[in-house]
N, C-alpha and C. Protein backbone atom coordinates (compact mmCIF):
# COMPACT_ATOMS: atom_id res chain seq x y z
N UNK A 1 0.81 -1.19 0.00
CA UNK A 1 0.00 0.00 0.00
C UNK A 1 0.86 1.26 0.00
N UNK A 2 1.90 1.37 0.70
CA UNK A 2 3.03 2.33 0.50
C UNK A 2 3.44 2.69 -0.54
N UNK A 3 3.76 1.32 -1.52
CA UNK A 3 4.70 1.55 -3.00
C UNK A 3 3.62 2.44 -3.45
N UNK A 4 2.23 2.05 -3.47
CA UNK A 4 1.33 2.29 -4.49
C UNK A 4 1.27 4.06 -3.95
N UNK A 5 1.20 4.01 -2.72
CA UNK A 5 0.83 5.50 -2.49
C UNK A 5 1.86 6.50 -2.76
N UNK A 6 3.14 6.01 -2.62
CA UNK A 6 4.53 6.53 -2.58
C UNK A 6 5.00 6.60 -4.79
N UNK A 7 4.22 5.81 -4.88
CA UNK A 7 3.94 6.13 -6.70
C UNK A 7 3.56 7.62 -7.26
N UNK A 8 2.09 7.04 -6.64
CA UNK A 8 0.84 8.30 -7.20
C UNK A 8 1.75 9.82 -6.41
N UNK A 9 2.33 9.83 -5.62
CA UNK A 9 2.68 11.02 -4.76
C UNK A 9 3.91 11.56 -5.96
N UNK A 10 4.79 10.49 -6.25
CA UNK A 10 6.41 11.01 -7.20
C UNK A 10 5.65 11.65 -8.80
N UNK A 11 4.52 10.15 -9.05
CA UNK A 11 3.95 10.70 -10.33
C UNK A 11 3.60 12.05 -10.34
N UNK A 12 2.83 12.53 -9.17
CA UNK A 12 1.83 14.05 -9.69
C UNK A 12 3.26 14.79 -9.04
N UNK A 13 4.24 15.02 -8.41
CA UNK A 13 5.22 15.74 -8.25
C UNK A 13 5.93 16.11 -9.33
N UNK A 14 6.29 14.69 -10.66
CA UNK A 14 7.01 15.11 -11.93
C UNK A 14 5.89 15.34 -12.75
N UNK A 15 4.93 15.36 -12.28
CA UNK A 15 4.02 16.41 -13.69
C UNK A 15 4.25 17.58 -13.54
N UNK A 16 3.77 17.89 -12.13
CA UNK A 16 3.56 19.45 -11.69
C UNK A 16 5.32 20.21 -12.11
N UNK A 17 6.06 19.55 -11.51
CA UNK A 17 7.57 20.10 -12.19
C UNK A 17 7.75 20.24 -13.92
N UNK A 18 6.91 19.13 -14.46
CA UNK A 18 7.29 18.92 -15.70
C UNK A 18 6.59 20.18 -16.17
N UNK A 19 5.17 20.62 -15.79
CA UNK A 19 4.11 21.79 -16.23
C UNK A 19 5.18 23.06 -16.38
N UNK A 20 5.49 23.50 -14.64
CA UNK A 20 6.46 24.23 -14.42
C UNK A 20 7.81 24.57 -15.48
N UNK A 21 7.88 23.44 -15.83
CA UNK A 21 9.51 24.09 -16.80
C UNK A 21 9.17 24.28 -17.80
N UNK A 22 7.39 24.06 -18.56
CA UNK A 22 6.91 24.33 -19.89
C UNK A 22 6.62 25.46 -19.69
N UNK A 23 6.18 26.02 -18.72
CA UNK A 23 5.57 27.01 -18.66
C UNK A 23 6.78 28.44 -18.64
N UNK A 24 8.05 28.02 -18.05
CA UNK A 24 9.06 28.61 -17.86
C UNK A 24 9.59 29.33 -19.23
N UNK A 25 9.84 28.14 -19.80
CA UNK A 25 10.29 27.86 -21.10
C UNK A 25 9.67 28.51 -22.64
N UNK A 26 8.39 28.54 -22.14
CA UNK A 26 7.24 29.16 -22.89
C UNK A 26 7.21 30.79 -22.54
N UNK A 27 7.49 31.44 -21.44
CA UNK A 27 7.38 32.51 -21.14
C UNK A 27 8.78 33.05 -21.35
N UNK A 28 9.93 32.39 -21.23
CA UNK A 28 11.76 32.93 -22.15
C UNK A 28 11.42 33.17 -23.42
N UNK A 29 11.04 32.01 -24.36
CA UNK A 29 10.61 32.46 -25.85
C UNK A 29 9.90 33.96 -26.17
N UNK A 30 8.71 34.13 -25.28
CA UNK A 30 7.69 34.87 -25.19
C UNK A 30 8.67 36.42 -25.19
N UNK A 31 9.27 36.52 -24.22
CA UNK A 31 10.30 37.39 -23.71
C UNK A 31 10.87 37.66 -24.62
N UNK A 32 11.85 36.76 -25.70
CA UNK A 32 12.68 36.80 -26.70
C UNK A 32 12.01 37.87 -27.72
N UNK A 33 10.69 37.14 -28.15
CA UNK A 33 10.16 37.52 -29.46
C UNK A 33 9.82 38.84 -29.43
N UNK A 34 9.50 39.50 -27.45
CA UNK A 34 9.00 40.58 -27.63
C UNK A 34 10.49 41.81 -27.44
N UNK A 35 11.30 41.37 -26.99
CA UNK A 35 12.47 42.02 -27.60
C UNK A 35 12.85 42.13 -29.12
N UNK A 36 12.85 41.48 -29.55
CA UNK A 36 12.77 41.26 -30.92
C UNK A 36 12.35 42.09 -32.09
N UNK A 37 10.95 42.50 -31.10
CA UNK A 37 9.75 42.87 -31.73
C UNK A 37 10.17 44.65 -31.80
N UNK A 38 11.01 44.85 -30.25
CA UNK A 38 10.80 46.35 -30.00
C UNK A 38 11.78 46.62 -31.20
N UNK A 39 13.31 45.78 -31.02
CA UNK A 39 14.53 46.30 -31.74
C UNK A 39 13.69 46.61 -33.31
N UNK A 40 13.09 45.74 -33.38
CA UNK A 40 12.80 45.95 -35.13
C UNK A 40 11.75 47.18 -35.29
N UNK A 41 10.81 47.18 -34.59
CA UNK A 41 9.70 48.45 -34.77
C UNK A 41 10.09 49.72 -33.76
N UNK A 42 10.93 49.54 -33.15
CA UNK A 42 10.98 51.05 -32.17
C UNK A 42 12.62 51.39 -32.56
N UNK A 43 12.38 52.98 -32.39
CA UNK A 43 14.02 53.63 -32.31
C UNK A 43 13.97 54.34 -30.97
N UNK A 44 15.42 54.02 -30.62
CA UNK A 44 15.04 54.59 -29.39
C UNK A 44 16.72 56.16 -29.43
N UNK A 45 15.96 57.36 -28.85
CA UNK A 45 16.90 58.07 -28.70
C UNK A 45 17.02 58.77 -27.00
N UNK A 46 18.17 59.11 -26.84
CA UNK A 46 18.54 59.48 -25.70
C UNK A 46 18.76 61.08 -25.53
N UNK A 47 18.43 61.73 -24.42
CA UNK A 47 18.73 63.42 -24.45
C UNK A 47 18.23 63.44 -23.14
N UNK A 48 19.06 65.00 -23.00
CA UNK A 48 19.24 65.48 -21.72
C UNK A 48 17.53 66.91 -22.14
N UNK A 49 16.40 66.94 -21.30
CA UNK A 49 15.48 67.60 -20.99
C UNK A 49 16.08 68.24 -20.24
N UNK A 50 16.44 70.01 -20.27
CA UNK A 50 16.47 71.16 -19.20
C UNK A 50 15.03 71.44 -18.63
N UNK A 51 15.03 71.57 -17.55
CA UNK A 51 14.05 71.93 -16.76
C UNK A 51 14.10 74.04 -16.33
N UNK A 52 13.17 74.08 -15.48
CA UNK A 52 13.14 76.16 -15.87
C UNK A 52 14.62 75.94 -14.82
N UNK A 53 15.21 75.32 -13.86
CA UNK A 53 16.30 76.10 -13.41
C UNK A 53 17.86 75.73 -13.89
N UNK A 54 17.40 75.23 -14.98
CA UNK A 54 18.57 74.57 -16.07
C UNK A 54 19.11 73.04 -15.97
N UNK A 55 18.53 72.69 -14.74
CA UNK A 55 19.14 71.23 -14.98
C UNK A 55 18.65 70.14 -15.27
N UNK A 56 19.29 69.30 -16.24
CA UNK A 56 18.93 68.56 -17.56
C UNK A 56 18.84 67.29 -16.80
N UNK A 57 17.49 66.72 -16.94
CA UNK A 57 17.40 64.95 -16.84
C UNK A 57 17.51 64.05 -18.12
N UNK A 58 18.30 63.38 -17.95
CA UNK A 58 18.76 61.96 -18.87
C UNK A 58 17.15 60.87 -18.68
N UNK A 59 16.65 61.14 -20.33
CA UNK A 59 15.48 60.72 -21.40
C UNK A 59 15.90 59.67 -22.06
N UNK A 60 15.50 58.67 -21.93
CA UNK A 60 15.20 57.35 -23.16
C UNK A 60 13.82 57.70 -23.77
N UNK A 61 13.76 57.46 -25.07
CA UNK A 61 12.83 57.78 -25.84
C UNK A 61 12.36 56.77 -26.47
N UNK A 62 11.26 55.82 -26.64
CA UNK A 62 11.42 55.03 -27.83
C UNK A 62 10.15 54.81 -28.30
N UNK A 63 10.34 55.27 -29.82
CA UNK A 63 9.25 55.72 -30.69
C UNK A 63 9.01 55.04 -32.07
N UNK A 64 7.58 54.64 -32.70
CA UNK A 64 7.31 53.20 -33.03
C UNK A 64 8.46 54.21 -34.69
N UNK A 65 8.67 53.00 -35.51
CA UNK A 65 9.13 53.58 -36.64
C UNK A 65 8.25 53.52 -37.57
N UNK A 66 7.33 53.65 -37.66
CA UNK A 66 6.12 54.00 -38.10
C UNK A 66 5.54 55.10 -38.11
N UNK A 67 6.03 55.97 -39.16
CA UNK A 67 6.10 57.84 -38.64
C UNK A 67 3.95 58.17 -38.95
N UNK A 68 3.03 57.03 -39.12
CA UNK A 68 2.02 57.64 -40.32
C UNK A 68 1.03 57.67 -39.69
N UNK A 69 1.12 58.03 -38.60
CA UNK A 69 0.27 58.72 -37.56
C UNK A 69 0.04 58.80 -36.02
N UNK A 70 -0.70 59.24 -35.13
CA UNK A 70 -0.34 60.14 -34.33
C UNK A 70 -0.30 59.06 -32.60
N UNK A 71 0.34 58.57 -32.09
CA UNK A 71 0.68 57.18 -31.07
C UNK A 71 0.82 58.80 -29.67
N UNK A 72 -0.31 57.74 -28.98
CA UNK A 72 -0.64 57.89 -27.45
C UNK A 72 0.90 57.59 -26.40
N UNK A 73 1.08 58.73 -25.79
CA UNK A 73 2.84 58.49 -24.80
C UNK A 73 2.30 57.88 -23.27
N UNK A 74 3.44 57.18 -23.01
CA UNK A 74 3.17 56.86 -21.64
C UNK A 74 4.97 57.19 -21.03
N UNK A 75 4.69 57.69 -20.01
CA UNK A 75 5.50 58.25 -19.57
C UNK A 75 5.80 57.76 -18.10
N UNK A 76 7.28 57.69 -17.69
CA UNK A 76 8.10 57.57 -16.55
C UNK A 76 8.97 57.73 -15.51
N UNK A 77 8.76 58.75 -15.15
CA UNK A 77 10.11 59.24 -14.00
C UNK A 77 10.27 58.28 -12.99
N UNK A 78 11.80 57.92 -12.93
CA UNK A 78 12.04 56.80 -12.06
C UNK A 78 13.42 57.37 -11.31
N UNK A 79 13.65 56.64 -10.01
CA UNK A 79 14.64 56.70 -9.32
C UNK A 79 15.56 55.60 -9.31
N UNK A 80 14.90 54.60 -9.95
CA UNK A 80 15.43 53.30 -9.94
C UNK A 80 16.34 53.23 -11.50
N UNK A 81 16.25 54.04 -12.06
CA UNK A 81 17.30 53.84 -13.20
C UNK A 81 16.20 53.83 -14.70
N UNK A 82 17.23 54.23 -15.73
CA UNK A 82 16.39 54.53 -17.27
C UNK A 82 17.13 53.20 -17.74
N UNK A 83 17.67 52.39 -17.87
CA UNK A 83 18.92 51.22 -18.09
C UNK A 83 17.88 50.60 -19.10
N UNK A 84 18.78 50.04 -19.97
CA UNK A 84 20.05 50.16 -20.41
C UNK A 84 20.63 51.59 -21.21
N UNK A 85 21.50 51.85 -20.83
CA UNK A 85 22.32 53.24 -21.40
C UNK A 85 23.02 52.83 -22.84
N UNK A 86 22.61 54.00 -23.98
CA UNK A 86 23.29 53.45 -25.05
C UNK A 86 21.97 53.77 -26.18
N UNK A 87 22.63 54.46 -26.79
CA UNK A 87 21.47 54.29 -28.12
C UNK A 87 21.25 53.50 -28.43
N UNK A 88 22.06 52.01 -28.78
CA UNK A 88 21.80 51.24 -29.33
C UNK A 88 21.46 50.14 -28.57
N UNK A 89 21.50 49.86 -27.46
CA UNK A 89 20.86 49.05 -26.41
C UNK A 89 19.22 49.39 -25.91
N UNK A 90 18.30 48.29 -26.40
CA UNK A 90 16.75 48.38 -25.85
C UNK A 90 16.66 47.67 -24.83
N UNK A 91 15.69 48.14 -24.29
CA UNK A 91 14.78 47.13 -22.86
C UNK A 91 14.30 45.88 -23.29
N UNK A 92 14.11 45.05 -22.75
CA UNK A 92 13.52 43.86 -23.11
C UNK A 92 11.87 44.11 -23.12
N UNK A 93 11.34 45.02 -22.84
CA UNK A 93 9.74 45.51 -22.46
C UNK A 93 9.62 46.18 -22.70
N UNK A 94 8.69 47.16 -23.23
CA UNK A 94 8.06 48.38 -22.78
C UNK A 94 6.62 48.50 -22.21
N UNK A 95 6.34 49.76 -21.03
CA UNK A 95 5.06 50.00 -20.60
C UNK A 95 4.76 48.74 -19.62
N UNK A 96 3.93 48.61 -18.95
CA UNK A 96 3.03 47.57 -18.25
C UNK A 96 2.96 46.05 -18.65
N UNK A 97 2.58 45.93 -20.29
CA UNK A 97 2.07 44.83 -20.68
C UNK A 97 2.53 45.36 -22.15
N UNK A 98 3.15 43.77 -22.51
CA UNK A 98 3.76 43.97 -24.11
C UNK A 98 2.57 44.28 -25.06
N UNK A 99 1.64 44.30 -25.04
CA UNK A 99 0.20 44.86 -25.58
C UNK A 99 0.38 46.51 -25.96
N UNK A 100 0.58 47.17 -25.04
CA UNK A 100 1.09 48.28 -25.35
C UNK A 100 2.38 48.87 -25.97
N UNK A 101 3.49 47.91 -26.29
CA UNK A 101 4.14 47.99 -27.15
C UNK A 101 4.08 47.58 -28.66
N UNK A 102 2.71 46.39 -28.98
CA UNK A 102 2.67 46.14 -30.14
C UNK A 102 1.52 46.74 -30.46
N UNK A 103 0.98 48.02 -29.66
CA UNK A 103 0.05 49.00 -30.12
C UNK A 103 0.94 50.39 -30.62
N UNK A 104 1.76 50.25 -30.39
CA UNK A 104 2.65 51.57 -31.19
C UNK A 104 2.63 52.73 -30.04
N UNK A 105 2.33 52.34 -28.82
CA UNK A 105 3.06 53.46 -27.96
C UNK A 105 4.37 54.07 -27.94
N UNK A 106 4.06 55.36 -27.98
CA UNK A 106 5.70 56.15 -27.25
C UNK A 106 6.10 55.77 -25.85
N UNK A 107 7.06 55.41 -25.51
CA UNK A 107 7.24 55.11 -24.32
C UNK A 107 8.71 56.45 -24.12
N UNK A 108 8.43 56.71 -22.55
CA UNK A 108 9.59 57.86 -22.47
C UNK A 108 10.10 57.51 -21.43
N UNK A 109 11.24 57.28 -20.60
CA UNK A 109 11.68 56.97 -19.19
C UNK A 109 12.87 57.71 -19.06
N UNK A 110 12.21 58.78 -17.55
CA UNK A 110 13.48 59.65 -17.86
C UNK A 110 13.73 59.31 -15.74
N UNK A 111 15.14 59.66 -15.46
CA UNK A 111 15.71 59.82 -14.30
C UNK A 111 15.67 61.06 -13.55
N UNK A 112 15.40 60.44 -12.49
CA UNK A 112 15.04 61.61 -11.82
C UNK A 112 15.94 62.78 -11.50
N UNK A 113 16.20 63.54 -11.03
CA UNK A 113 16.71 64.41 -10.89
C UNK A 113 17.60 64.24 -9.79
N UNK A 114 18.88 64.54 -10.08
CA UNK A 114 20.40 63.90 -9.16
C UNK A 114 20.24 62.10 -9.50
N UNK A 115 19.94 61.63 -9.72
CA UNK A 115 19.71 60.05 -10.21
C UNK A 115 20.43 59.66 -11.18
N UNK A 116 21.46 58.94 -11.29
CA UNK A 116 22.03 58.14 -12.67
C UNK A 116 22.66 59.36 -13.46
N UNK A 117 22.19 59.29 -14.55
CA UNK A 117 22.55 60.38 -15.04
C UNK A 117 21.77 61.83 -15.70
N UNK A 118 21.01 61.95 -14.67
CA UNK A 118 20.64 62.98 -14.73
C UNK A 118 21.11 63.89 -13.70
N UNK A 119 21.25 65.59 -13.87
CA UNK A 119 22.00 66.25 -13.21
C UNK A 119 20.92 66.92 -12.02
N UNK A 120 22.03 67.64 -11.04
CA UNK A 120 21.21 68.13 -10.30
C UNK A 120 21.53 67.09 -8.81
N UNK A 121 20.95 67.76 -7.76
CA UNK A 121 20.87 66.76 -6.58
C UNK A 121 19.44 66.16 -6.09
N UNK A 122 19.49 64.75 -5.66
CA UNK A 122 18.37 64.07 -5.06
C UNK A 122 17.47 64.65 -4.09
């Protein structure tokens, strides 16, 4: 009665693991494609915004390349960082939910002020 119970217990343990690493595995791809997705449809540019007492916060910009009409911005001031730095380096995401990146949002993420590299003190 043991073997049998000590069976059914290992069996549903390597399903539930087995589910788990599909599901893992399925959501890396997912990840991939939507990087993928930004590098090819978004450009992204970088600049320093002056504010009225002159000091400039460090802007990631990234805007669909699709110039042929007029895309809704969502916008970000963070303390936690604009990363990755680099024109030519993208985020793996943009916005909330990749939905809003394959709707052609502007996305803007700028640092806060004294933060990273934006000037000024915290």
């Amino acid at each position: 009665m043991k073997f049998n119970r000590l069976s059914k217990l290992l069996f549903v343990f390597s399903l539930t693991f087995l589910c788990q690493v599909s599901l893992l595995a399925q959501a890396a791809q997912t990840q991939t494609e939507l990087s993928t997705y930004i590098k090819e449809n978004y450009t992204k540019r970088e600049v320093l915004i002056p504010m009225r007492d002159g000091v400039k916060l460090f802007t990631s910009i990234y805007e669909p390349k699709a110039k042929s009409e007029k895309y809704p911005i969502m916008f970000d001031r963070t303390p936690y960082t604009v990363q990755p730095y680099g024109a030519d380096k993208f985020k793996e995401s943009l916005g909330p939910n990749e939905l809003f990146a394959r709707e052609g949002y502007i996305f803007v993420y700028q640092d806060v002020r004294g933060r990273w590299l934006s000037e000024g003190e915290f």
